[in-house]
PDB file of N, CA and C in Angstrom:
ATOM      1  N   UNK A   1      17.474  -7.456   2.878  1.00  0.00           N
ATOM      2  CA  UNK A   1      16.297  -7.470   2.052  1.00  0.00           C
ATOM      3  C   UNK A   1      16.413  -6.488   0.896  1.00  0.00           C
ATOM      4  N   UNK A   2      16.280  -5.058   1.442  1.00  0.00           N
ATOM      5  CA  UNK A   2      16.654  -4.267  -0.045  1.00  0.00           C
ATOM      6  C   UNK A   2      17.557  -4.465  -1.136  1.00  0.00           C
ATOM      7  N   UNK A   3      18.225  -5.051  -0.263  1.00  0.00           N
ATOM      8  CA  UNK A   3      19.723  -4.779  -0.958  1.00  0.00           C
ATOM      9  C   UNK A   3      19.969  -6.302  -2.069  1.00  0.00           C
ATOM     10  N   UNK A   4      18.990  -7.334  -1.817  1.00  0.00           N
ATOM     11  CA  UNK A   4      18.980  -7.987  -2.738  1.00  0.00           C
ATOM     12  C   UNK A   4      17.647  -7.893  -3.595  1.00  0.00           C
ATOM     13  N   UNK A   5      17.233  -6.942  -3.644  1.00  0.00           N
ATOM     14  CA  UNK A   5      15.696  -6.694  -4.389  1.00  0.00           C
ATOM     15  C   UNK A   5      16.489  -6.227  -5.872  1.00  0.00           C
ATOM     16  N   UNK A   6      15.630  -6.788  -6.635  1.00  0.00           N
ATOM     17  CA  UNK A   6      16.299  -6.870  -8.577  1.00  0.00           C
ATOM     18  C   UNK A   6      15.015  -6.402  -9.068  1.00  0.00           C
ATOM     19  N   UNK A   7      13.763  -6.163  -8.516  1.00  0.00           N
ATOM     20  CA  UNK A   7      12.361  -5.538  -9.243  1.00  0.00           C
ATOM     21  C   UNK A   7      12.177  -4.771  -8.413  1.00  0.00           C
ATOM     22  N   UNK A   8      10.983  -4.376  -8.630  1.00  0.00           N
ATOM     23  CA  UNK A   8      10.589  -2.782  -7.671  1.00  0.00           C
ATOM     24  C   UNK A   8      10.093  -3.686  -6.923  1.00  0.00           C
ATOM     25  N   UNK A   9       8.687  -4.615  -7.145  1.00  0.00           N
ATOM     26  CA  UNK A   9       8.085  -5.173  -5.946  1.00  0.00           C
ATOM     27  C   UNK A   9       8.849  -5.699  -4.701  1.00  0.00           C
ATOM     28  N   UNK A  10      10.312  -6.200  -4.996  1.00  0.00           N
ATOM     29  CA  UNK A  10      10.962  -6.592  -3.492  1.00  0.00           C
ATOM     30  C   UNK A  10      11.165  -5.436  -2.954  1.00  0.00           C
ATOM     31  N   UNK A  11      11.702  -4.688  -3.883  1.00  0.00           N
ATOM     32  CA  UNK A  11      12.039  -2.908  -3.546  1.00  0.00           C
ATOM     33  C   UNK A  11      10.835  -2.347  -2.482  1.00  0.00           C
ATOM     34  N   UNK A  12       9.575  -2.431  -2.912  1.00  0.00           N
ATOM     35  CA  UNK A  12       8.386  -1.745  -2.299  1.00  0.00           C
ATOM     36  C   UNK A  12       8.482  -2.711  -1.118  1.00  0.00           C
ATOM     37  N   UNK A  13       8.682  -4.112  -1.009  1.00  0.00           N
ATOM     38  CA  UNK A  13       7.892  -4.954  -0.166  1.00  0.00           C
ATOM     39  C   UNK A  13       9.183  -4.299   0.750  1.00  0.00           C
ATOM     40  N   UNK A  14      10.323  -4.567   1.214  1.00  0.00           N
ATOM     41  CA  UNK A  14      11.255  -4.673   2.108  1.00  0.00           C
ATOM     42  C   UNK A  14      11.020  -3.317   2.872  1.00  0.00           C
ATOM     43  N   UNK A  15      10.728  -2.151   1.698  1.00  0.00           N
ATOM     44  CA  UNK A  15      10.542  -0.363   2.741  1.00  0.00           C
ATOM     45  C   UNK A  15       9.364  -0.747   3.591  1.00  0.00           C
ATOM     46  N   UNK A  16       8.063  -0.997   3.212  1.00  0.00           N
ATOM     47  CA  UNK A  16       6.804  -1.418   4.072  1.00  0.00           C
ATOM     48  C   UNK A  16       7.807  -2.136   5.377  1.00  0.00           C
ATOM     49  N   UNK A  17       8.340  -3.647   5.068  1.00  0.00           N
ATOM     50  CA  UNK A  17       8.519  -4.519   5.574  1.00  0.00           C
ATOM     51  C   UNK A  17       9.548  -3.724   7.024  1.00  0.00           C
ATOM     52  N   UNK A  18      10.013  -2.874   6.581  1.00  0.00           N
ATOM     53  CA  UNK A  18      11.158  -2.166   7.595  1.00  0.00           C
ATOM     54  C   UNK A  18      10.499  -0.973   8.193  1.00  0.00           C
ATOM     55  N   UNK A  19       9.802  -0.263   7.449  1.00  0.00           N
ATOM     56  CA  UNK A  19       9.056   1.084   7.892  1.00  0.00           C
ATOM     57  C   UNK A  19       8.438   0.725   9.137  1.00  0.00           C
ATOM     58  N   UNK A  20       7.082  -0.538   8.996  1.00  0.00           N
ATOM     59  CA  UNK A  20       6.473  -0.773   9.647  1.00  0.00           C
ATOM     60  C   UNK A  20       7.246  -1.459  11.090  1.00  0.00           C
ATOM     61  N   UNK A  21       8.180  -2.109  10.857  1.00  0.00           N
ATOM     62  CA  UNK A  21       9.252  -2.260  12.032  1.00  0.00           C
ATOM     63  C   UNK A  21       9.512  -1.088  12.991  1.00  0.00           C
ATOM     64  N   UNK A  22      10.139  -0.463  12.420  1.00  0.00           N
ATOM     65  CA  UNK A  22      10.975   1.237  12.886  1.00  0.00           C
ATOM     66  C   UNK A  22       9.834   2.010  13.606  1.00  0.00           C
ATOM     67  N   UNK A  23       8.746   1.694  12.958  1.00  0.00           N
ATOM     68  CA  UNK A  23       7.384   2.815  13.583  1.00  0.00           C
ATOM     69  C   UNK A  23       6.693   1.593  14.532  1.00  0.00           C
ATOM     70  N   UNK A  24       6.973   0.483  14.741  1.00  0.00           N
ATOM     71  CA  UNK A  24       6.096  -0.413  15.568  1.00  0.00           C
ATOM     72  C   UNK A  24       4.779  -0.577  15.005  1.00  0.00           C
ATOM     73  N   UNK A  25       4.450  -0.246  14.248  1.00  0.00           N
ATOM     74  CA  UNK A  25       3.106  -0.128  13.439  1.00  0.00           C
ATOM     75  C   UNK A  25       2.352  -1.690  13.805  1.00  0.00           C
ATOM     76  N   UNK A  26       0.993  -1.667  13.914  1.00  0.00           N
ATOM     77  CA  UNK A  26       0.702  -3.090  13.792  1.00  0.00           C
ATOM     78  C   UNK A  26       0.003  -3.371  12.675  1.00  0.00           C
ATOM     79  N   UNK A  27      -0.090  -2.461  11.728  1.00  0.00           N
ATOM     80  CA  UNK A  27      -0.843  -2.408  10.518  1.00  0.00           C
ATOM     81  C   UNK A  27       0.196  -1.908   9.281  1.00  0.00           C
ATOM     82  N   UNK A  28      -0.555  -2.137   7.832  1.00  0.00           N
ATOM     83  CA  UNK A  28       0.553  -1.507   7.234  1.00  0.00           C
ATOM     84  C   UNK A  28      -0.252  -1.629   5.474  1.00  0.00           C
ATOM     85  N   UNK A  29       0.057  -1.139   4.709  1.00  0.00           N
ATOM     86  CA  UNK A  29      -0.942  -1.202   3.471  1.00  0.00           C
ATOM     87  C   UNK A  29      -0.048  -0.365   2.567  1.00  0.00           C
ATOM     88  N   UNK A  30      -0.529  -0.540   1.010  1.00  0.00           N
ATOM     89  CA  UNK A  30       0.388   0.178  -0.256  1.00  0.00           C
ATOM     90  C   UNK A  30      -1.103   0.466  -0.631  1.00  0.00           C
ATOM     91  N   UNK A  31      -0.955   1.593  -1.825  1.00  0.00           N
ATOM     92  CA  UNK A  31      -1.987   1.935  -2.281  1.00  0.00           C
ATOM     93  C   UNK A  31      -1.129   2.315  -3.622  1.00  0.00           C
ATOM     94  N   UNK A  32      -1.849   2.020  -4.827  1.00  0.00           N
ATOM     95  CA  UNK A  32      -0.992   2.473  -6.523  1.00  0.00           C
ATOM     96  C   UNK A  32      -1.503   3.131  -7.027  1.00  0.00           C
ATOM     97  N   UNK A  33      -0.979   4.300  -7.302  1.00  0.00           N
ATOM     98  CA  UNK A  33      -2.190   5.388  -8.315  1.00  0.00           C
ATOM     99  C   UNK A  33      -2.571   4.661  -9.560  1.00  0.00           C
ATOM    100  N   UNK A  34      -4.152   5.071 -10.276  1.00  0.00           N
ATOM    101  CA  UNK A  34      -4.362   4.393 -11.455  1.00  0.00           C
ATOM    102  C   UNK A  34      -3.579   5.322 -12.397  1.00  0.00           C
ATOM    103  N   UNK A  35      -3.675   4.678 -13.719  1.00  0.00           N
ATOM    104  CA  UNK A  35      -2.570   5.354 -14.919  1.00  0.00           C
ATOM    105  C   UNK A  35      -2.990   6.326 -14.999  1.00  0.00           C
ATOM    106  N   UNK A  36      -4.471   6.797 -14.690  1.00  0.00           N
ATOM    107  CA  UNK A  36      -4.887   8.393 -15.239  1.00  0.00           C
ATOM    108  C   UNK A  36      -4.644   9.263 -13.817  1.00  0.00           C
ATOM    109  N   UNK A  37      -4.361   8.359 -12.813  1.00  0.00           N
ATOM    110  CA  UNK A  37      -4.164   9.476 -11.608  1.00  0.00           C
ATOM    111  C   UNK A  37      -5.210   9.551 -10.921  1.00  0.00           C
ATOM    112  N   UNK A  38      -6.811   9.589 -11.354  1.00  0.00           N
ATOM    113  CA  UNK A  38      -7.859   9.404 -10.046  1.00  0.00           C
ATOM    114  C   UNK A  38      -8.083   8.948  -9.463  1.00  0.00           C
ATOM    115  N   UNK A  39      -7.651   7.665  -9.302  1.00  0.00           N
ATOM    116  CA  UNK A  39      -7.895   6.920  -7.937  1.00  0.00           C
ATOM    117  C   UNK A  39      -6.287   6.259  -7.311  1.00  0.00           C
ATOM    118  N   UNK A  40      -6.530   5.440  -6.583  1.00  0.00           N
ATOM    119  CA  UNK A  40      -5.929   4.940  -5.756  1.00  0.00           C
ATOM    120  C   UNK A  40      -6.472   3.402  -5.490  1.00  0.00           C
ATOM    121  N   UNK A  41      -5.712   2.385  -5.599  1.00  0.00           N
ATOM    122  CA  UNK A  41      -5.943   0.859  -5.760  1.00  0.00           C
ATOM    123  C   UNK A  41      -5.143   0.319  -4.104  1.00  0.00           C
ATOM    124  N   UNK A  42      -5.704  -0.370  -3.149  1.00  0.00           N
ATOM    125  CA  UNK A  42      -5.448  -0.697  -1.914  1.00  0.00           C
ATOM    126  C   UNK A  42      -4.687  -1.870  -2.384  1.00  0.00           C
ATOM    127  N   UNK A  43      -3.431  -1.684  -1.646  1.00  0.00           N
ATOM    128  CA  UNK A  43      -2.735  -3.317  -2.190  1.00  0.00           C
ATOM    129  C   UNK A  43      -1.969  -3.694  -0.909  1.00  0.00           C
ATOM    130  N   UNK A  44      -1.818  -5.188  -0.471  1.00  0.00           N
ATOM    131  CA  UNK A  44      -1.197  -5.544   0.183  1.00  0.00           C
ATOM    132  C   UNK A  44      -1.422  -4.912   1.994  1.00  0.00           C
ATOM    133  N   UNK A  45      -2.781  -5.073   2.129  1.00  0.00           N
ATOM    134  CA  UNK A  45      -3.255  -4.867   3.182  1.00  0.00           C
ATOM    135  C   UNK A  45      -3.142  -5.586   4.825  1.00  0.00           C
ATOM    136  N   UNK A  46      -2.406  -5.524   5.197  1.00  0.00           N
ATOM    137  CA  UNK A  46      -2.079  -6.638   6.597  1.00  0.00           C
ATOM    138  C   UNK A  46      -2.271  -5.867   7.708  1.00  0.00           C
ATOM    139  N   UNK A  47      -2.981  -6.431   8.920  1.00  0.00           N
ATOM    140  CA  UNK A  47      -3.494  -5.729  10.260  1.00  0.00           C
ATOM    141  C   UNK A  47      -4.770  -5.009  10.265  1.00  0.00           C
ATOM    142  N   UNK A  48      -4.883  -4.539   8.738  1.00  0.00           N
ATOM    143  CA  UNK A  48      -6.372  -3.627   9.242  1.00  0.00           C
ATOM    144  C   UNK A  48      -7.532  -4.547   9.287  1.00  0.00           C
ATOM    145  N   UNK A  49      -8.798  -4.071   9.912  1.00  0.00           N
ATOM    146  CA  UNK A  49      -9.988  -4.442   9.873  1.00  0.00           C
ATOM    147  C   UNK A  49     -10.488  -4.994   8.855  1.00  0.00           C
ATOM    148  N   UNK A  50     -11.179  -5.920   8.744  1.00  0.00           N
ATOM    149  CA  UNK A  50     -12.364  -6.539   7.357  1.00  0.00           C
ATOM    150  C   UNK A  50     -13.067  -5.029   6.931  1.00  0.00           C
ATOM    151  N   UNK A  51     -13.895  -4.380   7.874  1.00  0.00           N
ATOM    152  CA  UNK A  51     -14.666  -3.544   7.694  1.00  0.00           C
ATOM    153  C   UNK A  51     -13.792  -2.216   6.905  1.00  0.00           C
ATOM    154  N   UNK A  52     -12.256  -1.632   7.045  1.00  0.00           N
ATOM    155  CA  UNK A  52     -12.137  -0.827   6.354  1.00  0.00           C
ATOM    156  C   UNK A  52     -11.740  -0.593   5.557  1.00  0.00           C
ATOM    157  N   UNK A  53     -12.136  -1.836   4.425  1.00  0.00           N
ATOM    158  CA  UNK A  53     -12.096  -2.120   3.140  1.00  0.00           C
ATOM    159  C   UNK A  53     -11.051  -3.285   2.913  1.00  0.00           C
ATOM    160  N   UNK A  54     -10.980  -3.609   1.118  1.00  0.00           N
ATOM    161  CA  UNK A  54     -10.244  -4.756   0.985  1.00  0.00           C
ATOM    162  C   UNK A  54      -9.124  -4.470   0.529  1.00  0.00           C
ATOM    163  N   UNK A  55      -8.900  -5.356   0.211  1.00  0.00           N
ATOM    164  CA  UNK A  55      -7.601  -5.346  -1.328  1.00  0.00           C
ATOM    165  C   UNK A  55      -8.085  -4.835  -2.733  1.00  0.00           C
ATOM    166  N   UNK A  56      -7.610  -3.867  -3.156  1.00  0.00           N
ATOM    167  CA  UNK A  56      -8.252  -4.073  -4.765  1.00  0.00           C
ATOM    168  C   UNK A  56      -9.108  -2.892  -4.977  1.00  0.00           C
ATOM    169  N   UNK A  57     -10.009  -2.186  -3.493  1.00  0.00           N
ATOM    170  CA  UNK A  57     -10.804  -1.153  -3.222  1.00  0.00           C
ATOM    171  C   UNK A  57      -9.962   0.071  -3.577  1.00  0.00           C
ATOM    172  N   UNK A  58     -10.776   0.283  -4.074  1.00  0.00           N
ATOM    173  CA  UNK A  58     -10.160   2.060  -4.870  1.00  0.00           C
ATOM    174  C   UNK A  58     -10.584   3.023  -4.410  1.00  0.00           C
ATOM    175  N   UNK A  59      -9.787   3.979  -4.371  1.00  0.00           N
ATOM    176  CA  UNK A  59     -10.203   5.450  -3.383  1.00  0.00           C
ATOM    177  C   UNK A  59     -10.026   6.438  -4.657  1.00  0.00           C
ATOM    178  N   UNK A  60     -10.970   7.519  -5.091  1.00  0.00           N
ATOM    179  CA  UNK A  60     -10.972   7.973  -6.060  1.00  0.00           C
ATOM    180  C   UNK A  60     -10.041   9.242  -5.228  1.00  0.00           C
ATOM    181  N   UNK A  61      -9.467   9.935  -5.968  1.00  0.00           N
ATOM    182  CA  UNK A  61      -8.619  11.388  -5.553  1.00  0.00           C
ATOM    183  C   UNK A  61      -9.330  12.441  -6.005  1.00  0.00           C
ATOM    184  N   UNK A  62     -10.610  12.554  -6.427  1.00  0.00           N
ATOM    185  CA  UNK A  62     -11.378  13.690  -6.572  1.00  0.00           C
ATOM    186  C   UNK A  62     -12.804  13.481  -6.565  1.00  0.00           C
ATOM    187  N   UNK A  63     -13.840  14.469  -6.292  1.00  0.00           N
ATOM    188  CA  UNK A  63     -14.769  14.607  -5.961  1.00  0.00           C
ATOM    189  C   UNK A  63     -15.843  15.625  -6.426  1.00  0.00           C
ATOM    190  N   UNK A  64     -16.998  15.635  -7.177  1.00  0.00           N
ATOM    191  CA  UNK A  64     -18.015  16.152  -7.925  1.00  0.00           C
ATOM    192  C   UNK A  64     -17.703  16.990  -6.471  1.00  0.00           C
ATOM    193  N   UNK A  65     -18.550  18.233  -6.911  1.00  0.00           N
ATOM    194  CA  UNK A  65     -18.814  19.731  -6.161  1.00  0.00           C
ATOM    195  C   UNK A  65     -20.517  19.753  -6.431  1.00  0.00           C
TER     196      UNK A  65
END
C-alpha cells in the first residue's frame, strides 16, 4: 500500500489503514488543521459513534478565558 502511494492522500490513507491494524483499534479517524491553525476538521471517520460527531465537525484549538 504505501509503497505504491504517488499523493499524500494514499500516503495518509495506508498509515491509518496499518496503524489501526498493529493497535487492533476498532475505530480510527484523521483530523486536518485549518490554514490559520485554530481548528481542526474531522475527516475520514470509521467505527465511532453517530453521537461523537461527524465528518467535517471542527474542533477549535483555543478557547476565550
Amino acid at each position: 500500500m504505501l509503497a505504491e502511494a504517488l499523493t499524500v492522500e494514499p500516503v495518509v490513507q495506508a498509515i491509518i489503514d496499518v496503524g489501526r491494524t498493529a493497535l487492533a483499534a476498532t475505530a480510527r479517524g484523521r483530523a486536518d488543521s485549518s490554514t490559520d491553525r485554530a481548528a481542526l476538521s474531522c475527516n475520514q471517520r470509521r467505527g465511532h459513534p453517530e453521537a461523537s460527531g461527524a465528518t467535517g465537525d471542527e474542533i477549535p484549538l483555543s478557547h476565550s478565558t
